[in-house]
C-alpha atoms as a PDB file:
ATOM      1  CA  UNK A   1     -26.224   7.696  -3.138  1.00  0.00           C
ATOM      2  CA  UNK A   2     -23.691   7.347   0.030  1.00  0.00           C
ATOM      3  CA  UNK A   3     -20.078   7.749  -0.775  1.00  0.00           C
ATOM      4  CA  UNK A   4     -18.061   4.217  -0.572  1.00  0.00           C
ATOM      5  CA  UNK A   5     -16.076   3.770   2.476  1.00  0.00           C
ATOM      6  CA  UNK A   6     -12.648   4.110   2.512  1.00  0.00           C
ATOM      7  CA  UNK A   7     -11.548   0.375   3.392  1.00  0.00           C
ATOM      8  CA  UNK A   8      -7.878  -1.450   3.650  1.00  0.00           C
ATOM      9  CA  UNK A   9      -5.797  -2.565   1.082  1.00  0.00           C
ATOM     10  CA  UNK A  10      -3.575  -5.267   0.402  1.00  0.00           C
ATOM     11  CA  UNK A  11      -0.476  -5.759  -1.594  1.00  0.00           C
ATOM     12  CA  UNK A  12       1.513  -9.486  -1.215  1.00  0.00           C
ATOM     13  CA  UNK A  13      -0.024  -9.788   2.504  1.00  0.00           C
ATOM     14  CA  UNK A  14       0.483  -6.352   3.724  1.00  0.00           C
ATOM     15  CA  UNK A  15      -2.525  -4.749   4.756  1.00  0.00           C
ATOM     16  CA  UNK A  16      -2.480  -0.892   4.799  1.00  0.00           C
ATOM     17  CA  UNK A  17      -4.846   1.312   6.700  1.00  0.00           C
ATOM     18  CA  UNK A  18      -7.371   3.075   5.414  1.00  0.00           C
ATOM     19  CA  UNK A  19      -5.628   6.319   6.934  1.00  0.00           C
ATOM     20  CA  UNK A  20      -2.077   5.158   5.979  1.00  0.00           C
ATOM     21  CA  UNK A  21      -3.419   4.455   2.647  1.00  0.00           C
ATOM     22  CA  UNK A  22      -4.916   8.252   2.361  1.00  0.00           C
ATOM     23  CA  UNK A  23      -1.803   9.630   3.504  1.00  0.00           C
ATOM     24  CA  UNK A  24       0.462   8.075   0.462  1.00  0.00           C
ATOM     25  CA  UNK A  25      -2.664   9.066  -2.024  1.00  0.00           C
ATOM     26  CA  UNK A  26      -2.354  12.307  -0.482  1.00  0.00           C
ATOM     27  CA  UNK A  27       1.651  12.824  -0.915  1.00  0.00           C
ATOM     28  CA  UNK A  28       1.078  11.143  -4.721  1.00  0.00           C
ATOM     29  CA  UNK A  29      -1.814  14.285  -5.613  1.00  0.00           C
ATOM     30  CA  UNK A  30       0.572  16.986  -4.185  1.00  0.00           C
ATOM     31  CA  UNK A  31       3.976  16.292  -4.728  1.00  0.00           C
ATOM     32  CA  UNK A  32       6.140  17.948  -7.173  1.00  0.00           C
ATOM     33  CA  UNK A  33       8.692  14.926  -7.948  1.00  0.00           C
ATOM     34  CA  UNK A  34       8.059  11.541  -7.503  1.00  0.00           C
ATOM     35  CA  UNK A  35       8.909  10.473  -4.067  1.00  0.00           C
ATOM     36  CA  UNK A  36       9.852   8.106  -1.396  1.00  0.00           C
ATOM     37  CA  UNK A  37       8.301   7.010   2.168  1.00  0.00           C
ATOM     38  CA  UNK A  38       8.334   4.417   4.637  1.00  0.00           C
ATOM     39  CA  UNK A  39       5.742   2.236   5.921  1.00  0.00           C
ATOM     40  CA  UNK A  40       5.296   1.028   9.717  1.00  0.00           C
ATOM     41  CA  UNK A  41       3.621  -0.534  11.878  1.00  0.00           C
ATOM     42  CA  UNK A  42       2.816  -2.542  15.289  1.00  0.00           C
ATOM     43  CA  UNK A  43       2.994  -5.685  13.482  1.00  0.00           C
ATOM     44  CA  UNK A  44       4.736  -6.712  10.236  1.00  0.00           C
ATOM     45  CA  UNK A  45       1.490  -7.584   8.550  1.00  0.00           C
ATOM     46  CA  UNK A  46      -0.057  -4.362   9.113  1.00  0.00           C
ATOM     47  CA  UNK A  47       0.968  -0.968   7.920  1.00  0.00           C
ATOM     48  CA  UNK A  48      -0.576   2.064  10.258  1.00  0.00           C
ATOM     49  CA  UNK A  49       1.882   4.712   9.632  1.00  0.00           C
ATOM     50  CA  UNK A  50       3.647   5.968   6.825  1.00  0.00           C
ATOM     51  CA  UNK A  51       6.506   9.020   6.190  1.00  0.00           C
ATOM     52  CA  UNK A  52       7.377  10.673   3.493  1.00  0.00           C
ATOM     53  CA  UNK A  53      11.423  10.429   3.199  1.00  0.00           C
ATOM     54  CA  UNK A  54      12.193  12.824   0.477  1.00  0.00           C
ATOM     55  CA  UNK A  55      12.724  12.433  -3.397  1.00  0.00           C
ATOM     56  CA  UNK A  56      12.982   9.225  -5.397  1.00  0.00           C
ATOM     57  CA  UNK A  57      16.297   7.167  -4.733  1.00  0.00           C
ATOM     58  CA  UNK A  58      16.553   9.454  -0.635  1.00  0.00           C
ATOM     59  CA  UNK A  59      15.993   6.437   0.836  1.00  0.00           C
ATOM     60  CA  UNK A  60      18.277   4.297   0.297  1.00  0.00           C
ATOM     61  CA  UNK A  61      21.985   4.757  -0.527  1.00  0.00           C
ATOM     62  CA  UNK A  62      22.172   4.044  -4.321  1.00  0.00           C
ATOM     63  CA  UNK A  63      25.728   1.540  -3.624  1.00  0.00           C
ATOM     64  CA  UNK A  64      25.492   0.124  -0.465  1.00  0.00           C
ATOM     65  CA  UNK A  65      21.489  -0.792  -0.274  1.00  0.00           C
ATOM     66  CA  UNK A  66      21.701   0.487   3.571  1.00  0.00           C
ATOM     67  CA  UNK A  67      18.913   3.421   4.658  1.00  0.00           C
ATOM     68  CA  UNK A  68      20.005   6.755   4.293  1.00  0.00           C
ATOM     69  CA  UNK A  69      20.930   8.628   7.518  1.00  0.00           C
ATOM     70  CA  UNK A  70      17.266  10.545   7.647  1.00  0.00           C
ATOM     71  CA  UNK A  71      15.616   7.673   6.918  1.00  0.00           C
ATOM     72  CA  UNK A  72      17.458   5.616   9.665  1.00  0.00           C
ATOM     73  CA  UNK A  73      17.010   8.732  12.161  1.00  0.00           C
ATOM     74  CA  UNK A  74      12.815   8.085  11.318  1.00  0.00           C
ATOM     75  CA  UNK A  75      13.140   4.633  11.605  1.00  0.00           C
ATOM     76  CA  UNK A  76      14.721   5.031  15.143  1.00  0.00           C
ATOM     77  CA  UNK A  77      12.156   7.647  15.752  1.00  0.00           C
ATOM     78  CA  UNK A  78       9.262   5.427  15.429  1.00  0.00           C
ATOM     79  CA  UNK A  79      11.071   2.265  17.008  1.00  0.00           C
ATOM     80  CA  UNK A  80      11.030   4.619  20.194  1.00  0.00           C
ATOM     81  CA  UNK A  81       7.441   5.049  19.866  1.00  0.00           C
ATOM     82  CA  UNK A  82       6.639   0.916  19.359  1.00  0.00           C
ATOM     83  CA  UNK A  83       6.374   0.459  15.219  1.00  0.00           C
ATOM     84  CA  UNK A  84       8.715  -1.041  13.032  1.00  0.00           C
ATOM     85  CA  UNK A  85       9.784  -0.591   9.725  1.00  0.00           C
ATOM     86  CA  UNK A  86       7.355  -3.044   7.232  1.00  0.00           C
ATOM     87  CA  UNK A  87       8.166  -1.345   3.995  1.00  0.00           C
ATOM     88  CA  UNK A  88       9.066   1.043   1.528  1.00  0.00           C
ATOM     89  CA  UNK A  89       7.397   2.703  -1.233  1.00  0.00           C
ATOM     90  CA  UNK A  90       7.342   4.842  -4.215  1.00  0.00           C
ATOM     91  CA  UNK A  91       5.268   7.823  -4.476  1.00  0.00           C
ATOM     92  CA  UNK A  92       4.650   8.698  -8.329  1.00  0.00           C
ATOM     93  CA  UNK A  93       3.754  12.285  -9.095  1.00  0.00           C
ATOM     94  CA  UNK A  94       0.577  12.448 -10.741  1.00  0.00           C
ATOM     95  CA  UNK A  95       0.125  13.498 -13.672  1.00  0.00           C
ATOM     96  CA  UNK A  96      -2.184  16.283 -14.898  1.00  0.00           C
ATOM     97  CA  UNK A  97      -3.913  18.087 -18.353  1.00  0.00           C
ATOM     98  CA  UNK A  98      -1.191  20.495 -17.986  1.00  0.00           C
ATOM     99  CA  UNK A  99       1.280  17.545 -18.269  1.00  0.00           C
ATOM    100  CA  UNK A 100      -0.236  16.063 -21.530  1.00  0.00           C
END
């Protein structure tokens, strides 16, 4: 039997690429904490891209809601290069049998 193919998903009319999406379920199986990254893309509808900011509550600043300095300096990164910031989300860490 063929494997299924990877196809996009779609949370509240954001679509996120099958690529994008294999990058954040690829963060989620290997990081330590849970984390934080940002989602862009071309248009707001569609998410192509998607970095990893740092641990839960890096992203944004806990008092004023406004992005924390690295995650403005990779917004402004990827302006430069044409996407624009279409979300945020939370990267669980996964848990294991050695976790249990």
């Amino acid at each position: 039997m063929a494997p299924k193919r990877v196809q996009n998903a779609e949370f509240n009319g954001l679509e996120i690429g099958a690529a994008t999406w294999a990058s954040i379920l690829s963060a989620a199986a290997s990081a330590p904490l849970s984390m934080e990254g940002l989602l862009f893309g071309h248009s707001r509808r569609f998410a192509d891209s998607f970095l990893l900011t740092g641990v839960g509550g890096s992203t944004v600043h806990p008092t004023s809601c406004e992005l924390s300095e690295k995650a403005d300096r990779l917004v402004q990164k990827k302006l430069e290069s044409g996407q624009k910031l279409i979300g945020w989300c939370s990267v669980r860490k996964a848990a294991t049998a050695k976790d249990l």
